[in-house]
PDB file of N, CA and C in Angstrom:
ATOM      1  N   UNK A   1     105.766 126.585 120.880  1.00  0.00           N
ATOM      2  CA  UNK A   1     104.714 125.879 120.159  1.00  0.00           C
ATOM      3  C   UNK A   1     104.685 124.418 120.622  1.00  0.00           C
ATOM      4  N   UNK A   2     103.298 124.134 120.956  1.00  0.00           N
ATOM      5  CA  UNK A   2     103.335 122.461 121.421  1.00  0.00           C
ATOM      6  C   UNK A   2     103.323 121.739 119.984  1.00  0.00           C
ATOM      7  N   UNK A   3     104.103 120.459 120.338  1.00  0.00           N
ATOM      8  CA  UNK A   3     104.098 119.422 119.265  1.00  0.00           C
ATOM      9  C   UNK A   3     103.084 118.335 119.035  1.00  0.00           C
ATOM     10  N   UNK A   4     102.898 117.979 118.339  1.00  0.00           N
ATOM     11  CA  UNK A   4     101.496 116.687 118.411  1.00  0.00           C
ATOM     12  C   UNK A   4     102.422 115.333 118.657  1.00  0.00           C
ATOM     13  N   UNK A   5     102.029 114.557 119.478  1.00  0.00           N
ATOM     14  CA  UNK A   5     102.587 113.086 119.170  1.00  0.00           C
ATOM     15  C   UNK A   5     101.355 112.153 119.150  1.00  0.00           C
ATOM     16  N   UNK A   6     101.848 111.107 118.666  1.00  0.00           N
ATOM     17  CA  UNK A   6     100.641 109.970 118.238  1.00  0.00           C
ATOM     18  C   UNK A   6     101.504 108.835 118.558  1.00  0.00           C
ATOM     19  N   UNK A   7     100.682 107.825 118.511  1.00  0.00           N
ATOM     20  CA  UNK A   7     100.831 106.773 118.366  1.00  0.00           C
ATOM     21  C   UNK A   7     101.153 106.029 116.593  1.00  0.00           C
ATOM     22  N   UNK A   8     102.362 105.468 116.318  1.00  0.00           N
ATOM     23  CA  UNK A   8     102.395 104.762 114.623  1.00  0.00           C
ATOM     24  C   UNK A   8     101.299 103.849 114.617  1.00  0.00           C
ATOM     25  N   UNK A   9     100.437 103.805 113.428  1.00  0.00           N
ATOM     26  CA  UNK A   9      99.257 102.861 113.710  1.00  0.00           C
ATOM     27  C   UNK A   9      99.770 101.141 113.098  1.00  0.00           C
ATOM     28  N   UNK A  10     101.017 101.364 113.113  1.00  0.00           N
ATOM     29  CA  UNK A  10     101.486  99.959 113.075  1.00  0.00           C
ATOM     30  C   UNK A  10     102.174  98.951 114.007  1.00  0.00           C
ATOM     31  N   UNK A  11     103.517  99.742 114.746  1.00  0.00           N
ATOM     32  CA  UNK A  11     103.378  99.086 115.953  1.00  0.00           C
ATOM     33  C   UNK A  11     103.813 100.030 117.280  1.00  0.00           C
ATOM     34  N   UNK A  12     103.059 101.062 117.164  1.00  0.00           N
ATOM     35  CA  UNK A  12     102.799 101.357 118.378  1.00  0.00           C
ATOM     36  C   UNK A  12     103.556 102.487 119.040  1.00  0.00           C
ATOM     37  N   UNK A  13     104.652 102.898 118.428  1.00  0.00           N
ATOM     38  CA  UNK A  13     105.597 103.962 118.539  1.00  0.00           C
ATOM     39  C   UNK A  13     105.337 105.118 118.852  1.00  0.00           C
ATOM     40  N   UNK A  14     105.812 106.079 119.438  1.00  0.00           N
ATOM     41  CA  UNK A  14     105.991 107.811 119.674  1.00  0.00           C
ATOM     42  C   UNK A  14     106.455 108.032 118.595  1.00  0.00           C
ATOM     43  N   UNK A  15     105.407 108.966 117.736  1.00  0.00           N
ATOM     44  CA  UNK A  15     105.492 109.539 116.564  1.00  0.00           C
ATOM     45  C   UNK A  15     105.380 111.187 116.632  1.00  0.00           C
ATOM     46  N   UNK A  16     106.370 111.647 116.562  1.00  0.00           N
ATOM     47  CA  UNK A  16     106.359 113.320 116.969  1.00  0.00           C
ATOM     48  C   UNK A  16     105.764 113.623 115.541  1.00  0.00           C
ATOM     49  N   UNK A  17     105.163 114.678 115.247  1.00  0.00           N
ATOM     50  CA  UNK A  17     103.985 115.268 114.545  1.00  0.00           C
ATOM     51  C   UNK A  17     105.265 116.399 113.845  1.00  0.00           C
ATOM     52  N   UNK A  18     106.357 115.844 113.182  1.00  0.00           N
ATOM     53  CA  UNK A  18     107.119 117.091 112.877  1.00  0.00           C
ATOM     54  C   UNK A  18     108.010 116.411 111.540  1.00  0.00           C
ATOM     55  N   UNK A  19     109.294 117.226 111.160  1.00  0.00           N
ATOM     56  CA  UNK A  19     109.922 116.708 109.946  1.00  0.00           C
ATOM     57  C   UNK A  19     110.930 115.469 110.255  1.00  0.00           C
ATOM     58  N   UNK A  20     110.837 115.677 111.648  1.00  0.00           N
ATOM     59  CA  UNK A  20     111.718 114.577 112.133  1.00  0.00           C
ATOM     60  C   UNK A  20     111.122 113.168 112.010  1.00  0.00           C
ATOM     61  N   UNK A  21     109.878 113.337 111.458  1.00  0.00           N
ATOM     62  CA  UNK A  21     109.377 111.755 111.226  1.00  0.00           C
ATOM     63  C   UNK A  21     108.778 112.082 110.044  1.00  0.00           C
ATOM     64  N   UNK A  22     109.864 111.779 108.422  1.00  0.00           N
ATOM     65  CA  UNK A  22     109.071 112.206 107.187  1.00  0.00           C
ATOM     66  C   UNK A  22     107.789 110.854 107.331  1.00  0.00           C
ATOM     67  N   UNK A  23     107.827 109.941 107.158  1.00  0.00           N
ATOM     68  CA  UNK A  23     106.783 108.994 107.222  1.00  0.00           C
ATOM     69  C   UNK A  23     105.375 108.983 108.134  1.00  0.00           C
ATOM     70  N   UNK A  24     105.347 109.731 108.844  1.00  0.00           N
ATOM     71  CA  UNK A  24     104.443 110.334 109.781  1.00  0.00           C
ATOM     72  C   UNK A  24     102.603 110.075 109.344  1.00  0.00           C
ATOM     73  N   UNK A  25     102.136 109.166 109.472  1.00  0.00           N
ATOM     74  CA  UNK A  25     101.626 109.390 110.922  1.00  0.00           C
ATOM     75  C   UNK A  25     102.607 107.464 111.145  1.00  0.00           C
ATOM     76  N   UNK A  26     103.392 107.177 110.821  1.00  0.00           N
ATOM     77  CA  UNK A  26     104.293 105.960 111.046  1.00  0.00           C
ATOM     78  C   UNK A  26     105.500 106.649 111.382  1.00  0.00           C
ATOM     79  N   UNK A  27     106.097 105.866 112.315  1.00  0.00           N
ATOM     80  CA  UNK A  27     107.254 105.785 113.317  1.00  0.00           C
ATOM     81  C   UNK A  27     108.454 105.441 111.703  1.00  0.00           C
ATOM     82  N   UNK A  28     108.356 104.972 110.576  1.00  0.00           N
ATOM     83  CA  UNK A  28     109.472 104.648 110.093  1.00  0.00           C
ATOM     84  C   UNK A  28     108.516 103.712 108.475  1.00  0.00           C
ATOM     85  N   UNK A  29     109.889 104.005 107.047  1.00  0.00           N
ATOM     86  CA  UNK A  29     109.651 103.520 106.275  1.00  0.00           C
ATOM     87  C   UNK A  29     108.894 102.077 106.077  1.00  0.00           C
ATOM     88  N   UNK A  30     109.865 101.099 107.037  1.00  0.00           N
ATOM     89  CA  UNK A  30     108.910  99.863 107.267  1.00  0.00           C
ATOM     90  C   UNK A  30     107.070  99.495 107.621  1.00  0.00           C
ATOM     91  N   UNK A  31     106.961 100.356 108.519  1.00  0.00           N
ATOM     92  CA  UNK A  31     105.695 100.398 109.137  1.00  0.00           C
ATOM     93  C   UNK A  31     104.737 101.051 107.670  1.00  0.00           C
ATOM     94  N   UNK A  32     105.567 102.236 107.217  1.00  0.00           N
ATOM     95  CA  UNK A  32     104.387 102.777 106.266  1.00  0.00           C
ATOM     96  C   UNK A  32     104.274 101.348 105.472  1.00  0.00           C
ATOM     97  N   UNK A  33     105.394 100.654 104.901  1.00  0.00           N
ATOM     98  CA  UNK A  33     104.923  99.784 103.530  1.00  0.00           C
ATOM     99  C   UNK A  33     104.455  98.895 104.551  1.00  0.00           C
ATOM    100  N   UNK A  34     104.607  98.509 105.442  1.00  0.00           N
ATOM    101  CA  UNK A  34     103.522  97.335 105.915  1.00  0.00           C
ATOM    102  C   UNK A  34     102.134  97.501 106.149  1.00  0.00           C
ATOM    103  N   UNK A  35     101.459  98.728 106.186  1.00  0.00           N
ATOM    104  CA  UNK A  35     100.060  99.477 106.021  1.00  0.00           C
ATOM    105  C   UNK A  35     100.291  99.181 105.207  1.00  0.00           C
ATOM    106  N   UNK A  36     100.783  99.733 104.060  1.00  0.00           N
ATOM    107  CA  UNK A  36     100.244  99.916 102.329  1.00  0.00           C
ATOM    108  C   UNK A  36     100.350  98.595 102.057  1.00  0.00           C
ATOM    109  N   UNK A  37     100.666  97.488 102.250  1.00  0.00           N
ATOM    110  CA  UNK A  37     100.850  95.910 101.866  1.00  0.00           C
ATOM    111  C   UNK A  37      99.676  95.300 102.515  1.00  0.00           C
ATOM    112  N   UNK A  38      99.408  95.893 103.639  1.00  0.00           N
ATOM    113  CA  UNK A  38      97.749  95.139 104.254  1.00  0.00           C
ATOM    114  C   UNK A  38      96.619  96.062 103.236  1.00  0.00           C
ATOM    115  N   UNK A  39      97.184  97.352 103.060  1.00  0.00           N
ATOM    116  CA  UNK A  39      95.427  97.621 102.174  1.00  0.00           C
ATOM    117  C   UNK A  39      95.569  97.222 100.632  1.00  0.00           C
ATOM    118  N   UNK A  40      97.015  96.791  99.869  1.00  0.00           N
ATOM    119  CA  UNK A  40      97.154  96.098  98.812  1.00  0.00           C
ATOM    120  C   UNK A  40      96.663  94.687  98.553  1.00  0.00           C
ATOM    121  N   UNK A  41      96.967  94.301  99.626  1.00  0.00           N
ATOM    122  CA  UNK A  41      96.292  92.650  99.920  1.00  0.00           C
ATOM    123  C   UNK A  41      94.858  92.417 100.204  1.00  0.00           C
ATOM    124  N   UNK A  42      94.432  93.330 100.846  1.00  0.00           N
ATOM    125  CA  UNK A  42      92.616  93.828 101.063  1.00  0.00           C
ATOM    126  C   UNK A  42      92.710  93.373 102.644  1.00  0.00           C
ATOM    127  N   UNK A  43      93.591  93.242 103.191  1.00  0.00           N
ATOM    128  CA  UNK A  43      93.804  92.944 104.833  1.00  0.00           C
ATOM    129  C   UNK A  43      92.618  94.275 105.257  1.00  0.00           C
ATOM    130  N   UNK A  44      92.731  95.097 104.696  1.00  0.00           N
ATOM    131  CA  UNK A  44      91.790  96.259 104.984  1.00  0.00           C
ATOM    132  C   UNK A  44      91.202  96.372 104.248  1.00  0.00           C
ATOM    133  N   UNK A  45      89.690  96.973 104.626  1.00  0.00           N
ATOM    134  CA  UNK A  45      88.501  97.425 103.322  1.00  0.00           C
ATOM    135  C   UNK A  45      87.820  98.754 103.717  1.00  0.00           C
ATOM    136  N   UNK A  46      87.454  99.269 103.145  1.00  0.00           N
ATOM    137  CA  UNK A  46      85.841 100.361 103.560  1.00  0.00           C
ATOM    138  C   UNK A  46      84.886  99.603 103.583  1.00  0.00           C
ATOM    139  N   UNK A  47      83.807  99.787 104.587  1.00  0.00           N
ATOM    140  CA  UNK A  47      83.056  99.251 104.628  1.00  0.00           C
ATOM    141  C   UNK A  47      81.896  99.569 103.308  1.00  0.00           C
ATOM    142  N   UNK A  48      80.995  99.009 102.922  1.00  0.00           N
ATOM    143  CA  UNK A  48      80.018  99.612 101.591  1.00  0.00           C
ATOM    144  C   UNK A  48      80.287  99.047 100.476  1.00  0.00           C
ATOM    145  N   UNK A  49      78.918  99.053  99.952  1.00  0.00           N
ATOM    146  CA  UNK A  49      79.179  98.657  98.714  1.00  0.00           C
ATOM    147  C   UNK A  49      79.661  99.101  97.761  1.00  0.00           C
ATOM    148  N   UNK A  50      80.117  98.119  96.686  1.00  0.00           N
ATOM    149  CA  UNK A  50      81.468  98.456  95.379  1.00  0.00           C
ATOM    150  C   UNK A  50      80.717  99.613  94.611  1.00  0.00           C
ATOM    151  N   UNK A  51      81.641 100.610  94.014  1.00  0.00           N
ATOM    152  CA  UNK A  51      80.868 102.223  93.169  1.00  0.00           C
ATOM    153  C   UNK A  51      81.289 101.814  91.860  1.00  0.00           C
ATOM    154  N   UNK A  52      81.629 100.761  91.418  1.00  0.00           N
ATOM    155  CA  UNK A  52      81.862 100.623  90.004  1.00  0.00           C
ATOM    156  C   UNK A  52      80.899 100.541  89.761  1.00  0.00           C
ATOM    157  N   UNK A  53      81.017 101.514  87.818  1.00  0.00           N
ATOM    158  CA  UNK A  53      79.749 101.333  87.149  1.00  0.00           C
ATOM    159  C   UNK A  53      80.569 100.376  86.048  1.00  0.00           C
ATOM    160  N   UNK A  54      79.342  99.443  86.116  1.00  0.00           N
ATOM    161  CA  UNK A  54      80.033  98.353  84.442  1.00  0.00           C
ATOM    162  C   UNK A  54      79.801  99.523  83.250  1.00  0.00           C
ATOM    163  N   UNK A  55      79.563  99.996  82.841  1.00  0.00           N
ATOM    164  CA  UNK A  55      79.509 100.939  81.458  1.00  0.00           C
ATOM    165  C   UNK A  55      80.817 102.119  81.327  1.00  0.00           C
ATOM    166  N   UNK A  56      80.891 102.353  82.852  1.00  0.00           N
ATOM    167  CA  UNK A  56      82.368 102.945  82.634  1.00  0.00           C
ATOM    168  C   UNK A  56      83.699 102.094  82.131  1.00  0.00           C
ATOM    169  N   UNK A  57      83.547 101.106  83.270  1.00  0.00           N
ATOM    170  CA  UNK A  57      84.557 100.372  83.211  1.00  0.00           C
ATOM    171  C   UNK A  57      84.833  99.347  82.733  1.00  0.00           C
ATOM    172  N   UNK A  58      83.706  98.535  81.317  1.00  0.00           N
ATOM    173  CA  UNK A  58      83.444  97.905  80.705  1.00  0.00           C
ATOM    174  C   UNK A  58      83.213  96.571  81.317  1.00  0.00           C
ATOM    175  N   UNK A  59      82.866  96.153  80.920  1.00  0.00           N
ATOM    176  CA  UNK A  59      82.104  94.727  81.533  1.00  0.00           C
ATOM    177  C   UNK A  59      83.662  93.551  81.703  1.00  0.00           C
ATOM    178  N   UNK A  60      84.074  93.106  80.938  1.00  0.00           N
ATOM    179  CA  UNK A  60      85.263  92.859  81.037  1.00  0.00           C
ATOM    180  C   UNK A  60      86.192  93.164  82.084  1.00  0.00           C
ATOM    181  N   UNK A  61      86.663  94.366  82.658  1.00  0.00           N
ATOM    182  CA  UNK A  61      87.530  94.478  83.699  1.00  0.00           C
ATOM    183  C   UNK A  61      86.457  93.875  85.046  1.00  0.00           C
ATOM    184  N   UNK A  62      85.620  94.125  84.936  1.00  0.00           N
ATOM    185  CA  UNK A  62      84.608  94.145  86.540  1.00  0.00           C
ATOM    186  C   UNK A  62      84.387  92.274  86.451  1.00  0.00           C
ATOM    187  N   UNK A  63      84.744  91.153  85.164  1.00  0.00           N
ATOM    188  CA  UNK A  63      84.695  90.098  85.236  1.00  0.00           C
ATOM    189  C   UNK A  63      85.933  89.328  85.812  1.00  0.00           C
ATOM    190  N   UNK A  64      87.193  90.463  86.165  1.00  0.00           N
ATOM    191  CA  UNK A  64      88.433  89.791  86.342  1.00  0.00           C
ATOM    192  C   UNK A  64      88.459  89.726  87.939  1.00  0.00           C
ATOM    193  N   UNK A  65      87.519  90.262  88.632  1.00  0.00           N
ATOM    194  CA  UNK A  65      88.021  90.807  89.873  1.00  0.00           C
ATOM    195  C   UNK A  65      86.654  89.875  90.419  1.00  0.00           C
TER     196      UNK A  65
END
């Protein structure tokens, strides 16, 4: 059976596509929380506009942000 490898989309690593890399599609624990710390910070976005509805989410929370 062929294996998949990738590239870690953090810095750049041989990432074998198997159990040998639980953090996968990242080369290692570090790299994942440094993704998840750029899309916590908004370093990253989706492009489009915001889907909040004020009536769901009351007018109040959508004034904090």
């Amino acid at each position: 059976m062929k294996t998949t490898n990738l590239q870690c989309p953090s810095c750049k690593a041989n990432v074998e596509w198997s159990d040998k890399f639980p953090h996968r599609p990242f080369c290692s624990q570090r790299c994942q929380q440094i993704d998840f710390g750029d899309w916590a910070t908004e370093s990253y976005s989706i492009a489009g506009e915001a889907v909040l509805d004020p009536e769901l989410m009351g007018q109040e929370s959508l004034d904090e942000h």
